[in-house]
Protein backbone atom coordinates (compact mmCIF):
# COMPACT_ATOMS: atom_id res chain seq x y z
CA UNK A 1 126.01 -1.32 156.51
CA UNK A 2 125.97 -1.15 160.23
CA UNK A 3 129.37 -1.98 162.12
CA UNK A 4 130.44 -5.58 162.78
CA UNK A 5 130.77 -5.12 166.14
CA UNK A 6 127.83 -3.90 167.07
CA UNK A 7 125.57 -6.77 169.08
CA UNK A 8 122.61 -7.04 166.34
CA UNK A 9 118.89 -7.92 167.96
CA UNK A 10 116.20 -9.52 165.28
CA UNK A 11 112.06 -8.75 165.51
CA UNK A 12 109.90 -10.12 162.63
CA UNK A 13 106.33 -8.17 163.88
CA UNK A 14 103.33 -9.43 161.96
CA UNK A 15 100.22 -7.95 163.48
CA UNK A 16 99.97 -8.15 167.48
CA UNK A 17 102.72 -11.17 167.80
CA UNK A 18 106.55 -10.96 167.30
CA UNK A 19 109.41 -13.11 167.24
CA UNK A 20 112.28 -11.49 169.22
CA UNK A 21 115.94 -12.74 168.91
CA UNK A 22 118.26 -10.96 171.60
CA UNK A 23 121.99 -10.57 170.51
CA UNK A 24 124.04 -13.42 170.60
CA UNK A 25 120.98 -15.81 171.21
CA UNK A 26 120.07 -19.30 169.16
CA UNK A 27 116.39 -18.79 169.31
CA UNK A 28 113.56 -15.88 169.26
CA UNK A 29 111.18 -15.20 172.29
CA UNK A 30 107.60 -15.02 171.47
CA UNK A 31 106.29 -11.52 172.38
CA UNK A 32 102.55 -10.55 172.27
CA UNK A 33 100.73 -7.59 172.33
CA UNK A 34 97.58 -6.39 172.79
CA UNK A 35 97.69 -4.01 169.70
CA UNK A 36 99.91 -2.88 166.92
CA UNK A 37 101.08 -0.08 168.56
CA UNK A 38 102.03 -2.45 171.93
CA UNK A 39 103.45 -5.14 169.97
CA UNK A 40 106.04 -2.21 169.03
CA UNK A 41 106.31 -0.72 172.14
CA UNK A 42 107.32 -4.46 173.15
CA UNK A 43 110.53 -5.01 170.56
CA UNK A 44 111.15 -0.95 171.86
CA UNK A 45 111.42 -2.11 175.22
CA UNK A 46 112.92 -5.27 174.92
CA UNK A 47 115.81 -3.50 172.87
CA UNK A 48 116.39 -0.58 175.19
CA UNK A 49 116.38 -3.37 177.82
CA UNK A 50 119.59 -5.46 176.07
CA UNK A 51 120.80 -2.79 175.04
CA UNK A 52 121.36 -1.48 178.76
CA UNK A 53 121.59 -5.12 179.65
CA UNK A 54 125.17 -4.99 177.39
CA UNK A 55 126.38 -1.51 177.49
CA UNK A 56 126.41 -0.31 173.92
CA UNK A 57 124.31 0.63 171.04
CA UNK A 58 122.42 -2.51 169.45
CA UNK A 59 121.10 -2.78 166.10
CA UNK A 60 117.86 -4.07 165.77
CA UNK A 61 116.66 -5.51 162.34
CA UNK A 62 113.09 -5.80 161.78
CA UNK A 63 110.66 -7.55 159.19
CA UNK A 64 107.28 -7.99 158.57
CA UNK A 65 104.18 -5.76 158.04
CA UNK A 66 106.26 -2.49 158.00
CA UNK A 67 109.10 -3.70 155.79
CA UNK A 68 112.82 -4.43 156.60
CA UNK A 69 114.50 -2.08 158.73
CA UNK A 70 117.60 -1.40 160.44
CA UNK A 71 117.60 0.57 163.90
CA UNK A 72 120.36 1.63 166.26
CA UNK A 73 119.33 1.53 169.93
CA UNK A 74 121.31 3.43 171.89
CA UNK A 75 121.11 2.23 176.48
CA UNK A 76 119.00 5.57 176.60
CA UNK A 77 116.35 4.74 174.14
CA UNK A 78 117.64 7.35 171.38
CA UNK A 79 116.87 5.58 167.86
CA UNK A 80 118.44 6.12 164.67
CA UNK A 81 118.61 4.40 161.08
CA UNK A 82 121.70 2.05 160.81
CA UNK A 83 122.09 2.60 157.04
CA UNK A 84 123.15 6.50 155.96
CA UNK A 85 119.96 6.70 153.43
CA UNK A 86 117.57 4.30 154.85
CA UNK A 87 113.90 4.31 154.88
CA UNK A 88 113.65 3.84 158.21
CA UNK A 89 112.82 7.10 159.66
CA UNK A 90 109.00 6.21 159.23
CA UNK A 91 109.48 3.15 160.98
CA UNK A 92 111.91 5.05 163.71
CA UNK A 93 108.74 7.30 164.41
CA UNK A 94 106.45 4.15 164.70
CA UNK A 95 108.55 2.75 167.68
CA UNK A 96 108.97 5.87 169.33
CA UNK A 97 105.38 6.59 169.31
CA UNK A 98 104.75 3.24 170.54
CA UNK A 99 106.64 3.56 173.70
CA UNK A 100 103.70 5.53 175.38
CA UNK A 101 101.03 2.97 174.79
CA UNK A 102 99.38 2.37 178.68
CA UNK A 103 100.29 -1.86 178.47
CA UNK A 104 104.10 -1.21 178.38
CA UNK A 105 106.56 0.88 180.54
CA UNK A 106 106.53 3.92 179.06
CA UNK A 107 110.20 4.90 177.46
CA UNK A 108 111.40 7.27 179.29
CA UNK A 109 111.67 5.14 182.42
CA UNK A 110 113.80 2.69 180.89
CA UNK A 111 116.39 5.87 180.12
CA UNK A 112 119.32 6.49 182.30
CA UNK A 113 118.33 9.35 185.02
CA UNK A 114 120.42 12.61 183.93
CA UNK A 115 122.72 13.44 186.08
CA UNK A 116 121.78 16.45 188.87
CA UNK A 117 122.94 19.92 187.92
CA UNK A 118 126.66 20.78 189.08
CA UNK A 119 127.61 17.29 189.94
CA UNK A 120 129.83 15.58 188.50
CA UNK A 121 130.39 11.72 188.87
CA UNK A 122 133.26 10.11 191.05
CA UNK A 123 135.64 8.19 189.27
CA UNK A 124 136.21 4.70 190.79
CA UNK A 125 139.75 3.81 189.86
CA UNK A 126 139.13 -0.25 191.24
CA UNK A 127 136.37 -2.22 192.44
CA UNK A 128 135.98 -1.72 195.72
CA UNK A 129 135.03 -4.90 198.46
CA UNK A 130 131.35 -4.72 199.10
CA UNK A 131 129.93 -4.53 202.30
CA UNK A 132 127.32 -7.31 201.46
CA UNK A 133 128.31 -10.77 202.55
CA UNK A 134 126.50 -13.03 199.65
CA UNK A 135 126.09 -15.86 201.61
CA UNK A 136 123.61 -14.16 204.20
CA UNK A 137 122.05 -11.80 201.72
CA UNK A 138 119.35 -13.88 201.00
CA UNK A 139 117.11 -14.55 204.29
CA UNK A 140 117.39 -18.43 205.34
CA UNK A 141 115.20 -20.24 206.97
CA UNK A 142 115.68 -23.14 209.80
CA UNK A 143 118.17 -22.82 212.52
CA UNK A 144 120.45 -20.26 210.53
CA UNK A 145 117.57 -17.88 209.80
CA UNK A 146 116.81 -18.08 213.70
CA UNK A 147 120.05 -17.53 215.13
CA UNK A 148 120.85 -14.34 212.04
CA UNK A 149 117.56 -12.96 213.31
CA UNK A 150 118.81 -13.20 217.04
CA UNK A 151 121.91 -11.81 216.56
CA UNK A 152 123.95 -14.48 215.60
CA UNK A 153 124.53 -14.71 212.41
CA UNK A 154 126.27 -18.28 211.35
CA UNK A 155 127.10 -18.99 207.28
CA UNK A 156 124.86 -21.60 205.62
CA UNK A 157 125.58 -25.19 205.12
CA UNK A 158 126.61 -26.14 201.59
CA UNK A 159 122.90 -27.82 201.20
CA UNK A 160 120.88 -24.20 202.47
CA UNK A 161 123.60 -22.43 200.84
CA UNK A 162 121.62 -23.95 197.55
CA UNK A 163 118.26 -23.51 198.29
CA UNK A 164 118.76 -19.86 198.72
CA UNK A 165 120.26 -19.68 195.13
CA UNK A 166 117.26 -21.86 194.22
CA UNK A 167 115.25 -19.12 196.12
CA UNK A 168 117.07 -16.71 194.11
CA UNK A 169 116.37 -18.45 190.83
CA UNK A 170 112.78 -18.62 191.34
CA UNK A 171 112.44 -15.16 192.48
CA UNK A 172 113.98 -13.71 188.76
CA UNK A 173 111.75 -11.72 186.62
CA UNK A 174 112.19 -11.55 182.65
CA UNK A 175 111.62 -9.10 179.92
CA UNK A 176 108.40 -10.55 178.76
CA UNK A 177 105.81 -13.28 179.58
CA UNK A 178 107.04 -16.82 180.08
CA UNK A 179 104.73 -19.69 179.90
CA UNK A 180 105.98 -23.11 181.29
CA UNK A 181 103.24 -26.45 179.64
CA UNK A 182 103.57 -29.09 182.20
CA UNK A 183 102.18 -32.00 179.96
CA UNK A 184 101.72 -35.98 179.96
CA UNK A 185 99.99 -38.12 177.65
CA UNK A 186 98.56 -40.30 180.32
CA UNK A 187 95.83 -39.13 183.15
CA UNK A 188 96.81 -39.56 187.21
CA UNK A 189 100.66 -38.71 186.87
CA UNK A 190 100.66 -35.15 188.50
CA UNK A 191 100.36 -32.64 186.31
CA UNK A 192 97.75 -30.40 188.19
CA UNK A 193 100.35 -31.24 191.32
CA UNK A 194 103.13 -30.46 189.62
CA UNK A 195 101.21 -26.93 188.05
CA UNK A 196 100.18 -26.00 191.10
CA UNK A 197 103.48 -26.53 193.70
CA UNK A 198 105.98 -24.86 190.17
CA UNK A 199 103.01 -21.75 190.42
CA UNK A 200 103.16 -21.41 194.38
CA UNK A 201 107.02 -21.31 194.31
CA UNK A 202 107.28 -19.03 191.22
CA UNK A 203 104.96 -16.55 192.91
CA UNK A 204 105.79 -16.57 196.44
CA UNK A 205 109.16 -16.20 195.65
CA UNK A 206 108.63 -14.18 192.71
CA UNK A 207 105.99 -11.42 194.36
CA UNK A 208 103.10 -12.67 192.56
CA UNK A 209 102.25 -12.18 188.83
CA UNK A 210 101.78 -15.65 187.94
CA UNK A 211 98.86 -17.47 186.98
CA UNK A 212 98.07 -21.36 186.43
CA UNK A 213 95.91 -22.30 183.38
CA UNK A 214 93.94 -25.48 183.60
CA UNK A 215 94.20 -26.11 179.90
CA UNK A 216 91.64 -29.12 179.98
CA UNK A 217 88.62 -30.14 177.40
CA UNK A 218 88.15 -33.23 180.06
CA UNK A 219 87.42 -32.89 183.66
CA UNK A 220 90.32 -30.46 184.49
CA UNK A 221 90.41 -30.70 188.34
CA UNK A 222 93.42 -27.34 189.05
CA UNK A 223 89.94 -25.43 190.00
CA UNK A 224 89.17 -28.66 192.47
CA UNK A 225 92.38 -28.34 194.26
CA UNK A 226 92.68 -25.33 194.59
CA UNK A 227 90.90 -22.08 196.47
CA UNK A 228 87.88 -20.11 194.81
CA UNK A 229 87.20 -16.57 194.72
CA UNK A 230 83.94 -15.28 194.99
CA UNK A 231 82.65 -16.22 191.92
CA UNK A 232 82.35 -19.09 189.52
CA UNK A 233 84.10 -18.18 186.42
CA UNK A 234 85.83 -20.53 184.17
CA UNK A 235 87.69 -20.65 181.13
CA UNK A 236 84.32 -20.12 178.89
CA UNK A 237 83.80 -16.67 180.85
CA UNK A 238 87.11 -15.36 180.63
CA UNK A 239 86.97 -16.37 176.36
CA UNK A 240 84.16 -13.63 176.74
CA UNK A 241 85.25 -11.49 178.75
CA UNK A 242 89.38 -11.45 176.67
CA UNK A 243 87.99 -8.19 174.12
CA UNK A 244 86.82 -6.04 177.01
CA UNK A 245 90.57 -6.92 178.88
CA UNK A 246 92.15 -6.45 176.08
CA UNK A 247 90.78 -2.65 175.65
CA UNK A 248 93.25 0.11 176.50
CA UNK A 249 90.63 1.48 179.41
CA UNK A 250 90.81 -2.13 181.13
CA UNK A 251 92.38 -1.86 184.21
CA UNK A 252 94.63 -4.51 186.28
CA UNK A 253 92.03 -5.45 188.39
CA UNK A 254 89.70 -6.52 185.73
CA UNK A 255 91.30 -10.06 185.29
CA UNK A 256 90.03 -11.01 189.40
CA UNK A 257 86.34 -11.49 187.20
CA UNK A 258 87.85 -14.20 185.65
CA UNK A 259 90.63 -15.89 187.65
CA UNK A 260 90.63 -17.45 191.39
CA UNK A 261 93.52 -16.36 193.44
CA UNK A 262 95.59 -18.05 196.12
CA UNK A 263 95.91 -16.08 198.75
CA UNK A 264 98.71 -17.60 200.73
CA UNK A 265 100.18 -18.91 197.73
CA UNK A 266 99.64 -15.83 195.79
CA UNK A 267 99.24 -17.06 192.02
CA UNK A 268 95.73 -17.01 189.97
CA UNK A 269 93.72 -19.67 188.10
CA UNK A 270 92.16 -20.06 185.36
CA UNK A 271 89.34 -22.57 185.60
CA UNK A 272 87.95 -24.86 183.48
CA UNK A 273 84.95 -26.46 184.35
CA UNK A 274 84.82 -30.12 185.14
CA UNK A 275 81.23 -30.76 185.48
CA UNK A 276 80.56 -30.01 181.40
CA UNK A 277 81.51 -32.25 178.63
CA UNK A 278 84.63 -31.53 176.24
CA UNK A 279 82.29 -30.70 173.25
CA UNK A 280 80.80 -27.71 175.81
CA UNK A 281 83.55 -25.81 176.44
CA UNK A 282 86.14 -26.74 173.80
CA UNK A 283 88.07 -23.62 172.67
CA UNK A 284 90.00 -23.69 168.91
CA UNK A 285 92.87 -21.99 168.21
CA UNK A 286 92.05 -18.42 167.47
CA UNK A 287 90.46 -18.57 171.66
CA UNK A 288 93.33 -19.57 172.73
CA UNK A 289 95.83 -16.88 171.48
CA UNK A 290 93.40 -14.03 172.08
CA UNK A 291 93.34 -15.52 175.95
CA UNK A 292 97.49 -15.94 175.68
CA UNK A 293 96.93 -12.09 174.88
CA UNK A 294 95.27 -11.67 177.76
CA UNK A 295 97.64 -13.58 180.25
CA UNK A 296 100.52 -12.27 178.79
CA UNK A 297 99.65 -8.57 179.11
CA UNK A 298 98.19 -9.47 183.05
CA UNK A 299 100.84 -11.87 184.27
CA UNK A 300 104.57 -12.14 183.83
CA UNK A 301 104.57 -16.26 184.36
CA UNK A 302 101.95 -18.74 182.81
CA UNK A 303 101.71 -22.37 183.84
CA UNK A 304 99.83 -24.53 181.94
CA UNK A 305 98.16 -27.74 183.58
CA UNK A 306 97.72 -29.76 180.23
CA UNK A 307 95.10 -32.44 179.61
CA UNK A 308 95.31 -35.75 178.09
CA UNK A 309 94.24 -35.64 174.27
CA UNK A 310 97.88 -34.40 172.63
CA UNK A 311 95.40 -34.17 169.24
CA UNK A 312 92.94 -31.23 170.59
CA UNK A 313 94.14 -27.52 169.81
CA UNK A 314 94.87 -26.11 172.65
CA UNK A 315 97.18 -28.42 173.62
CA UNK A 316 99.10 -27.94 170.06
CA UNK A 317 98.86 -24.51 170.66
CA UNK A 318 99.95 -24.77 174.15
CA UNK A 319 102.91 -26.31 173.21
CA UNK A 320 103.52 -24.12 170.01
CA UNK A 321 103.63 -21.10 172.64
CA UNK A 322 105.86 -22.68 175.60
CA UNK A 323 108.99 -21.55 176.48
CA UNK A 324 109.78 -24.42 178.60
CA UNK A 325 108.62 -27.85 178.83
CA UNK A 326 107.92 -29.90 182.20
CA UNK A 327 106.95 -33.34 181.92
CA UNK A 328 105.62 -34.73 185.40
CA UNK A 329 106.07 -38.59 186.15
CA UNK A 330 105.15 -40.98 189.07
CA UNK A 331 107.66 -43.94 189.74
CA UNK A 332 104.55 -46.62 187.75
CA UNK A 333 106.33 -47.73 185.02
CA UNK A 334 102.90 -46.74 182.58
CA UNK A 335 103.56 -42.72 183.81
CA UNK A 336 107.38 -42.97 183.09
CA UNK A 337 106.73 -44.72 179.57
CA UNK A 338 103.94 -42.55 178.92
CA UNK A 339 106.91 -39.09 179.58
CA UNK A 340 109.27 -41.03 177.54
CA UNK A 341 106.63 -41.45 174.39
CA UNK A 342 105.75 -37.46 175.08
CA UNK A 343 109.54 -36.46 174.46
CA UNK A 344 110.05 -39.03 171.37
CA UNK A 345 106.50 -37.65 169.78
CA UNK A 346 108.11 -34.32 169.93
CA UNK A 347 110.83 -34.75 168.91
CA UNK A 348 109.84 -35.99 165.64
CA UNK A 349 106.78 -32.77 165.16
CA UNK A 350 109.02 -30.53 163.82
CA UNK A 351 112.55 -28.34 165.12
CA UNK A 352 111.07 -26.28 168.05
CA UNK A 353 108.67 -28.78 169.53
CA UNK A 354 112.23 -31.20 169.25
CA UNK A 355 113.84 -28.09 171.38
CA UNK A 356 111.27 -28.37 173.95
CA UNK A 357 111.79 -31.61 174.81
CA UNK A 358 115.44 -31.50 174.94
CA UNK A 359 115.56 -28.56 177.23
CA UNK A 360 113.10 -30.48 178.99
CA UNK A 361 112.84 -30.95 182.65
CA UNK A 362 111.14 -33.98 184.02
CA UNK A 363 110.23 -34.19 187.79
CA UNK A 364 109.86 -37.50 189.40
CA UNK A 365 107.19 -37.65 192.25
CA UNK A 366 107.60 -40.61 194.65
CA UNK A 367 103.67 -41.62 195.14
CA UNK A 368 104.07 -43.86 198.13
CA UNK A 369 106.83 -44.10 201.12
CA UNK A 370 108.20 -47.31 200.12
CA UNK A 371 109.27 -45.62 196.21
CA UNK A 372 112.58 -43.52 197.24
CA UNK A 373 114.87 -45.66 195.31
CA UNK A 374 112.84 -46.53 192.41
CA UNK A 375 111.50 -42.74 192.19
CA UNK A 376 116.18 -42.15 191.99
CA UNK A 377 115.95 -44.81 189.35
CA UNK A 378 113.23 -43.42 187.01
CA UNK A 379 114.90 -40.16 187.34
CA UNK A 380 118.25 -41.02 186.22
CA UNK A 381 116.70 -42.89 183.46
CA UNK A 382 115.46 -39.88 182.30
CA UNK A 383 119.12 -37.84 183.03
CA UNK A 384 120.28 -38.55 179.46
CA UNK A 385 117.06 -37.57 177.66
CA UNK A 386 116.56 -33.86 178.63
CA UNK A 387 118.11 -31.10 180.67
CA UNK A 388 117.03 -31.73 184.15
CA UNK A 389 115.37 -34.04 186.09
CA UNK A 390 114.21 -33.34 189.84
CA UNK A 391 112.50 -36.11 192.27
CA UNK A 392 109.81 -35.43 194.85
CA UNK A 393 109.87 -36.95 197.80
CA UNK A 394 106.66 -38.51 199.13
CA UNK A 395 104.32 -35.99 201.34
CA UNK A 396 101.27 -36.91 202.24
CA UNK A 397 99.64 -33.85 201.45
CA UNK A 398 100.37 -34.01 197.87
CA UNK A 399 97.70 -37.10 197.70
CA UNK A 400 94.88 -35.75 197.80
CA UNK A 401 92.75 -32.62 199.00
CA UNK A 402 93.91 -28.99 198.62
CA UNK A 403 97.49 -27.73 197.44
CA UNK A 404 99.12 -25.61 199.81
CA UNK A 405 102.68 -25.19 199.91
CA UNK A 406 103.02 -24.50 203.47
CA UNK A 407 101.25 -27.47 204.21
CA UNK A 408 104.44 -29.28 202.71
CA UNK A 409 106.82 -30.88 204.80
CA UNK A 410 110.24 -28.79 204.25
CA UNK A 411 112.47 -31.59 202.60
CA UNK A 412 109.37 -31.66 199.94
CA UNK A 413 108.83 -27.75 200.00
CA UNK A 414 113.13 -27.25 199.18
CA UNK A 415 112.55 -30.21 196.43
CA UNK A 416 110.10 -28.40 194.55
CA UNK A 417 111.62 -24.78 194.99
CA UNK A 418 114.70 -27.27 193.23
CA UNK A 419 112.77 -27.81 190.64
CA UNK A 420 111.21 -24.39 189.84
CA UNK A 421 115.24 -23.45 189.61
CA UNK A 422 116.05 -25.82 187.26
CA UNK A 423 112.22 -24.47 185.18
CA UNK A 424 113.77 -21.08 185.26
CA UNK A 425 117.16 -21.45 183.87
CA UNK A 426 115.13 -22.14 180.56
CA UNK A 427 113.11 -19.33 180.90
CA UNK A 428 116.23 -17.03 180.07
């Protein structure tokens, strides 16, 4: 038996998909890879990553199609069988293989550097004051960010001292894909909106690395509102085109066939392709997790822009794979009822579709100038019935036309970085 101290890490691997528990977590992460081999390399990495992340040895147990086994992870990647006698050795040899498969960071740069010949390192006998003053390290923006940039720098107000920890928030990166559904039963309420502002901050913040999936049988208009590349490719073409990015000689810039990217903005799209009925470009299940393959092995952050029909698969499936649920509401009572329905219906599917709409977060958009205080009152309605709930102020540009986040007017710009902070502290 392996020591009782010892943070323990679970991975049941069947095939390319895994379910990943990190020590002292509730639930598992959903990791996918493009082969056997990745899928591996993925629970390698992911280990060697908490392992480092907690400074000791953890003990991974897996299940699945290569048996139960028991592996100690050691910070530096060295693997051993937890159990004197086990069979694990075969398995050990599996992983370690696996960690130079091209889709994954190969092991050893997720090893501690050794240390240079003939030095040895200093001793720090107390934590020394750092040089860094917290409160400015983060660039702001407004009259603070002008005066630091002139020479005199001034500390934040409590209110900017926020939105650069909301900055900060958004700008986090995980270990593994994270995929955010944004999802309403009813048409008109801002879900593409909501997709598109939650994608802008995310990757402007983030670096990039994020991409917005119009996951729409009916008249899905994220491809409408926002920019094109040059080409017309939709959902349909990038179904045909997943085997080929999937291949271990496809390189990073394959996926631009397929996707339209933002250039100030900096995310990609996937299309679909409003002018053709459902019943043309309908994709079942199996589509849909060989393209969550592909988006998960391109892009570190997926944002699904849902449609309407709650019975068609890919919106089952796009809920089955979400790591954090956003339900978008106007202030019209039908949109608010319509969010509330959403969260009761899922609550009753079964025990993770009932976590995703607890750890929900619900954004309120005020439609017209005149809704302030009803857009407060919808959203503390909503306070009691999920995790977080984040209200919109009215912009103009938000209407109608193309979604550009600099075309935002800066109260609405810090409300939706607000919101993309309170989206990320479920994406832990």
């Amino acid at each position: 038996m392996g020591r009782t101290d010892t943070p323990r890490a679970f991975a049941d691997i069947a095939g390319t998909n895994a379910d990943y528990r990190s020590p002292g977590a509730d639930k598992a992460d959903g990791l996918i890879g493009a082969s056997s081999e990745s899928i591996r390399a993925l629970v390698l990495r992911r280990t060697i990553w908490e392992a480092r992340r907690l400074g000791s040895s953890v003990e991974l147990t897996t299940a699945g199609d290569q048996g139960e086994h028991r592996i100690l992870v050691t910070p530096d990647g060295q693997l051993s069988a937890a159990d004197k006698g086990s069979s694990a050795d075969v398995f050990i040899e599996l992983l370690a293989d696996a960690g130079d498969v091209h889709d994954v960071a190969p092991l050893h740069a997720l090893r501690t550097p050794a240390p240079l010949p003939g030095r040895t390192p200093p001793k720090v006998d107390s934590v020394r004051p750092s040089f860094i003053d917290p409160a400015l390290a983060t660039t702001a923006d407004g009259l603070v960010g002008a005066l630091t940039r002139w020479g005199a720098p001034i500390r934040p107000t409590a209110a900017q001292a926020r939105h650069l920890e909301n900055v900060r928030a958004t700008s986090r990166h995980w270990a593994g894909y994270r995929a955010i559904a944004v999802a309403n039963g009813k048409g008109g309420v801002g879900k593409t909106m909501t997709s598109a502002m939650l994608a802008a901050v995310f990757a402007r913040n983030g670096g990039g690395g994020v991409l917005a999936w119009d996951n729409n049988d009916t008249r899905g208009t994220l491809g409408w509102r926002t920019e094109s590349a040059d080409h017309d490719a939709t959902i349909i073409d990038a179904v045909a085109a997943a085997p080929a990015l999937l291949d271990p000689a496809a390189s990073a810039a394959d996926i631009a066939g397929v996707v339209h990217h933002q250039g100030e903005d900096r995310y990609d799209v996937l299309r679909s392709n409003p002018q053709l009925l459902a019943t043309e470009q309908r994709i079942g299940g199996v589509e849909f997790d060989q393209l969550l393959q592909v988006a998960a092995r391109y892009y570190r952050l997926v944002i699904f822009d849902s449609g309407n029909d709650e019975s068609a698969p890919r919106w089952l499936r796009m809920i089955d794979s979400a790591h954090q649920l956003v339900i978008p509401t106007l202030t019209a009572p039908e949109s608010a009822e319509s969010a509330a329905l959403l969260l009761e219906a899922l609550a009753d599917r079964d025990e993770r579709s009932a976590e995703l709409a607890h750890d929900a977060v619900v954004v309120v958009t005020q439609a017209e100038r005149g809704d302030a205080a009803e857009a407060v009152r919808v959203g503390e309605a909503f306070a009691g019935l999920v995790r977080a709930v984040q209200v919109i102020p009215f912009d103009p540009v938000l209407k109608r036309g193309p979604l550009r986040f600099d075309a935002l007017r800066p109260v609405t710009r810090r409300a939706w970085v607000a919101a993309g902070a309170a989206i990320a502290t479920g994406l832990h």
